[in-house]
Protein backbone atom coordinates (compact mmCIF):
# COMPACT_ATOMS: atom_id res chain seq x y z
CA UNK A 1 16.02 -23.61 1.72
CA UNK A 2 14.71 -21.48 -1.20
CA UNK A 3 11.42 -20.99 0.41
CA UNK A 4 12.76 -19.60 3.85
CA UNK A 5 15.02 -17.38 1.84
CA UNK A 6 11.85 -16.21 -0.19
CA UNK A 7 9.63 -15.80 3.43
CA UNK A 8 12.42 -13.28 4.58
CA UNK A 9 12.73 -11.64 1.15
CA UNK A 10 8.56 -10.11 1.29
CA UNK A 11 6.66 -9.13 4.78
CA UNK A 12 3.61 -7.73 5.10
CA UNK A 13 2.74 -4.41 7.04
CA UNK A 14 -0.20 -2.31 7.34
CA UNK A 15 0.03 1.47 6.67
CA UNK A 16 -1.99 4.25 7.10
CA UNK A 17 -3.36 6.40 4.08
CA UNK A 18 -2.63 9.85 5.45
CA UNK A 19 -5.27 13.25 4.52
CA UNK A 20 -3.17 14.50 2.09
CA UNK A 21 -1.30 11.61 0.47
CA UNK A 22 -1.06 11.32 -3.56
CA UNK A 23 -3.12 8.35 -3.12
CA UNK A 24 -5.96 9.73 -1.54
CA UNK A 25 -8.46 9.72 -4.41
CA UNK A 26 -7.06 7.69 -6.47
CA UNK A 27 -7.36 3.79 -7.45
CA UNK A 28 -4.75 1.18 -6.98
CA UNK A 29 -4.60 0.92 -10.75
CA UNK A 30 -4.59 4.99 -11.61
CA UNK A 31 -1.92 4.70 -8.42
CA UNK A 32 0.33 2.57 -10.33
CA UNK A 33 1.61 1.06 -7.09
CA UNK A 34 3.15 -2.21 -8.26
CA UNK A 35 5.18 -0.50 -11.49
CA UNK A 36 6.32 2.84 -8.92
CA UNK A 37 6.68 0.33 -5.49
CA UNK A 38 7.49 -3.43 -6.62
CA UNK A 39 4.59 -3.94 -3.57
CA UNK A 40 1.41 -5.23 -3.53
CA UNK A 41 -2.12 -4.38 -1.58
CA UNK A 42 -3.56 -7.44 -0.16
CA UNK A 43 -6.05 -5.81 2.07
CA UNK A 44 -7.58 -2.64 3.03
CA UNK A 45 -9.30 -1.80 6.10
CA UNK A 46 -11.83 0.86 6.24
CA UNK A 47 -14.11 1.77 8.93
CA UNK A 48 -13.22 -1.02 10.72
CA UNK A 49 -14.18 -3.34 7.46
CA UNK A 50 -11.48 -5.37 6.16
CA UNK A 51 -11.58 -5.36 1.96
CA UNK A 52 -9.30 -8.19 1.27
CA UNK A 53 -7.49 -8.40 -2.29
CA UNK A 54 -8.67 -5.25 -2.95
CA UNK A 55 -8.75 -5.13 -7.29
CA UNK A 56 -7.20 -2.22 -9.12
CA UNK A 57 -10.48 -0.44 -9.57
CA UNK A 58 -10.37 0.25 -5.36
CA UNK A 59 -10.01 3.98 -4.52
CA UNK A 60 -8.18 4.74 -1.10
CA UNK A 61 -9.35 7.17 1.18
CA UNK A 62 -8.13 9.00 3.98
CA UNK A 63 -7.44 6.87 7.21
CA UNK A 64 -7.80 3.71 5.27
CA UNK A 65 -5.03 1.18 6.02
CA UNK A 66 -3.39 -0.73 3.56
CA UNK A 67 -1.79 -4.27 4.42
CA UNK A 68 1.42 -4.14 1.72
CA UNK A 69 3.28 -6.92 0.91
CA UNK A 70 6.60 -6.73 -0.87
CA UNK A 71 10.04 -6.27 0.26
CA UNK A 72 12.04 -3.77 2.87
CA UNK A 73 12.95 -1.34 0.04
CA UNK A 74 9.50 -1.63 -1.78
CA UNK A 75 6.77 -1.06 1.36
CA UNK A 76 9.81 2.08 1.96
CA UNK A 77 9.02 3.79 -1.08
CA UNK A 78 4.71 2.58 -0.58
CA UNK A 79 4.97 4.75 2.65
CA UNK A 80 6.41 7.46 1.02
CA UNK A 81 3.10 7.52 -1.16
CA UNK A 82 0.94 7.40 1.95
CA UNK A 83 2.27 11.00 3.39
CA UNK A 84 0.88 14.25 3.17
CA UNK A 85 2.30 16.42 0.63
CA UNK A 86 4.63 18.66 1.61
CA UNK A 87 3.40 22.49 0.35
CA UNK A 88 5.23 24.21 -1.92
């Protein structure tokens, strides 16, 4: 019972990294996703080259895509990180 609770509590979902985002640039460590998103990046895919587990010392670039794992709220705020910035 615990265990199907748990598979419906954390999906995974791929995301685009969009020109533009905060994360472009930056590692997954400097990004601080898991202390600002409660998610996690299992896998990136660049250039049609899956990296999976990708360590904190990977830097994302534009267009890469990002599988996320975590819960509904968490990959929410992740995708808010892989926008463009809005101009001031």
């Amino acid at each position: 019972m615990l265990l199907s609770w748990a598979e419906h509590q954390f999906d995974l979902q791929w995301m685009l990294i969009k020109p533009g985002s905060v994360l472009v640039g930056k590692t997954i460590g400097e990004s601080e996703i898991r202390t600002i998103t409660a998610s996690s990046v299992v896998g990136v895919i660049r250039d049609d080259v899956l990296e999976p587990n990708p360590d904190a010392n990977f830097r994302f670039q534009a267009n890469d895509r990002a599988a996320i794992i975590g819960t509904d709220s968490s990959r929410e705020t992740f995708f808010q990180l892989t926008r463009p910035l809005k101009n001031s």
